[in-house]
Protein backbone atom coordinates (compact mmCIF):
# COMPACT_ATOMS: atom_id res chain seq x y z
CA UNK A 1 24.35 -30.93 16.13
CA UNK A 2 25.23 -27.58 16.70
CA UNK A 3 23.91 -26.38 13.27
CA UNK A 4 20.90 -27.92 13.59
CA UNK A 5 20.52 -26.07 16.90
CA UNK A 6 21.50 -22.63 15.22
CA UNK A 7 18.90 -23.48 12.24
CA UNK A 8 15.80 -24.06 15.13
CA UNK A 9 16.88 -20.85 16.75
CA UNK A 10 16.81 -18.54 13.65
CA UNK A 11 13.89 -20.57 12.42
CA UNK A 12 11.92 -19.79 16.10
CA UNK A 13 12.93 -16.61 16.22
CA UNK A 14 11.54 -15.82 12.42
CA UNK A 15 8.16 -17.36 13.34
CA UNK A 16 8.20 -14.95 16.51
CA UNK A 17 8.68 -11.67 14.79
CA UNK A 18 6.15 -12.54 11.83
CA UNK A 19 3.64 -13.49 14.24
CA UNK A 20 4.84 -10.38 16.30
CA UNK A 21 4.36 -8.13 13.26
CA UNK A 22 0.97 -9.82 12.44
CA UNK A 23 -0.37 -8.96 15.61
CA UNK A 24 1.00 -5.57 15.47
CA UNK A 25 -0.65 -4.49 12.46
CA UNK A 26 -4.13 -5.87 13.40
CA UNK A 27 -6.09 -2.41 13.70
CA UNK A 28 -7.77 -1.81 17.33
CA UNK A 29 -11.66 -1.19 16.53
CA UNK A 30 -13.30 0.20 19.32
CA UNK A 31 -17.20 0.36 18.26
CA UNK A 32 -17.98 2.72 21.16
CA UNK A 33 -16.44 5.42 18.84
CA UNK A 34 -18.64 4.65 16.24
CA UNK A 35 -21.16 7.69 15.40
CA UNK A 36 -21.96 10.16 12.99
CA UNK A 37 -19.73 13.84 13.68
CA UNK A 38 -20.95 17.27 11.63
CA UNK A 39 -18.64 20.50 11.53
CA UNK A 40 -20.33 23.53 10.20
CA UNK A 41 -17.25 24.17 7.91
CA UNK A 42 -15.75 21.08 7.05
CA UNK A 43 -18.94 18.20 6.57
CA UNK A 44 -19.26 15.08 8.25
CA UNK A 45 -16.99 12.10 9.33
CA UNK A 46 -18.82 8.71 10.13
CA UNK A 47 -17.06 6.36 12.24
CA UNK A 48 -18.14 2.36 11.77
CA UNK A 49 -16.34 -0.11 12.91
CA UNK A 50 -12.85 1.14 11.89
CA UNK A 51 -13.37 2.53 8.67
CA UNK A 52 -14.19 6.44 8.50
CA UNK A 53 -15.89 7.83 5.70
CA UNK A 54 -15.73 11.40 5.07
CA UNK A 55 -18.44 14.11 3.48
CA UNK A 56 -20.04 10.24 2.20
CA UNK A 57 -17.04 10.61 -0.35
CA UNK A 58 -14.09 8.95 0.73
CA UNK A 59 -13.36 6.07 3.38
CA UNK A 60 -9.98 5.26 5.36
CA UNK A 61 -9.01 2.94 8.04
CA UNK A 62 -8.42 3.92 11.73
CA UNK A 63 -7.62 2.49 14.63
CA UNK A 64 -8.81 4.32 18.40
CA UNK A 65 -6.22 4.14 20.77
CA UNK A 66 -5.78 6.41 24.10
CA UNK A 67 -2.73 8.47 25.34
CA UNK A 68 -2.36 10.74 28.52
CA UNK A 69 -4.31 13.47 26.74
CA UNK A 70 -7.23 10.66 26.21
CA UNK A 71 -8.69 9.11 23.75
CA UNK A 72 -8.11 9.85 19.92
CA UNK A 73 -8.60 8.24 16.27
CA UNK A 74 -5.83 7.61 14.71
CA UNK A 75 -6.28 7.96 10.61
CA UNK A 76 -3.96 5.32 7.83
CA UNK A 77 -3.51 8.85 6.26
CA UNK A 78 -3.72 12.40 6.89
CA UNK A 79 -7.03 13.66 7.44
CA UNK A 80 -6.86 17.80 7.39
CA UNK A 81 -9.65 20.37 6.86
CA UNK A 82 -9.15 22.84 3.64
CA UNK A 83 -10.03 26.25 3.09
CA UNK A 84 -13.18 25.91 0.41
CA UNK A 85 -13.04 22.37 0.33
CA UNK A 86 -13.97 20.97 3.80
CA UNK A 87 -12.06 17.80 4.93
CA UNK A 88 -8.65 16.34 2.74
CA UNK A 89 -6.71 13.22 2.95
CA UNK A 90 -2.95 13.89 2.02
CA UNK A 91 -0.58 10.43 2.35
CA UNK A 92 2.44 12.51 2.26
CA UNK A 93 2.23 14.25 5.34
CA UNK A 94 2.58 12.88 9.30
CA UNK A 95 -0.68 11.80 10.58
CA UNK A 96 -2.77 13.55 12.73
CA UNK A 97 -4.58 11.95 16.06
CA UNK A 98 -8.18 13.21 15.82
CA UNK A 99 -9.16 13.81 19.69
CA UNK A 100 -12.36 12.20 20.97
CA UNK A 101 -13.92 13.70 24.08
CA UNK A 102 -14.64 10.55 25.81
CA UNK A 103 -15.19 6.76 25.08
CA UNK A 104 -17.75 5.19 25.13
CA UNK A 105 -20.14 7.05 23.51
CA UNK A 106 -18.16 10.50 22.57
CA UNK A 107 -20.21 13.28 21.69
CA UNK A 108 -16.92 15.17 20.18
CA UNK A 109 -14.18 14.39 17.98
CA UNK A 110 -11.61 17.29 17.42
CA UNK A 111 -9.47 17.53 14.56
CA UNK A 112 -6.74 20.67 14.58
CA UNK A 113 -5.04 22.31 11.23
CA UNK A 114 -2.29 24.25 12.94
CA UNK A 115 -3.36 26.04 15.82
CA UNK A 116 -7.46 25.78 14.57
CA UNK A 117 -9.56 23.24 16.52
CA UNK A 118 -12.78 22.13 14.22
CA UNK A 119 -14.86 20.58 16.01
CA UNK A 120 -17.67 17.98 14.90
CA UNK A 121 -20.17 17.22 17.13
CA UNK A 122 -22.35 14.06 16.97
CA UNK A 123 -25.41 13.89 15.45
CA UNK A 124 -26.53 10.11 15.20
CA UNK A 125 -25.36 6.93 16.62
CA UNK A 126 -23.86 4.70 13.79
CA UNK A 127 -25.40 0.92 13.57
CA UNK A 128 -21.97 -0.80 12.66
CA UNK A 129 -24.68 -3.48 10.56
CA UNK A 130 -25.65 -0.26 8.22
């Protein structure tokens, strides 16, 4: 009996953390950060729904999630801006919040490389049905 009751336990408790882990990975989409951002140096990043596409090149998942500094974006990978280049995804290196100035409707998002702030200011709201 006392098996049985160790086997329910472990088999409970393996349901829990999958289902815990499931809902953990689920990304938060916020669609009031959705918009179109344009930095004289580095290009453009649209924001839709949870995937950002940048310079209309290359698209990556975020999720937008808020801190005591306030509300950011929150890249799958590294999202830097490069001398020349404008705007880089690395997946080797720590990932970078990208700062929004508000929510909803932010009219700034901020991304810094090292001490440099670039930031891209909004230039069109973004129809998530696009």
């Amino acid at each position: 009996m006392r098996r049985v009751i160790s086997i329910g336990v472990v088999a409970t408790g393996t349901v829990l953390l999958v289902a815990l882990f499931l809902y953990l990975r689920k990304p938060v989409v916020d669609a009031s950060a959705n918009g179109l951002f344009a930095n004289d140096f580095c290009g453009t990043i649209k924001l839709v729904d949870g995937e950002m596409l940048l310079n209309n090149r290359q698209t990556i998942s975020y999720i937008v999630g808020r801190d005591a500094e306030g509300p950011y974006i929150l890249p799958r990978f590294d999202v830097g801006a490069v001398s020349d280049q404008g705007l880089d995804v690395d997946g080797t290196r720590s990932v970078r919040k990208l700062r929004l100035d508000r929510l909803p409707s932010a009219t700034k998002l901020t991304l810094h490389e090292g001490l440099t702030p670039y930031v891209f200011k909004r230039l069109a709201s973004v129809n998530s049905h696009e």
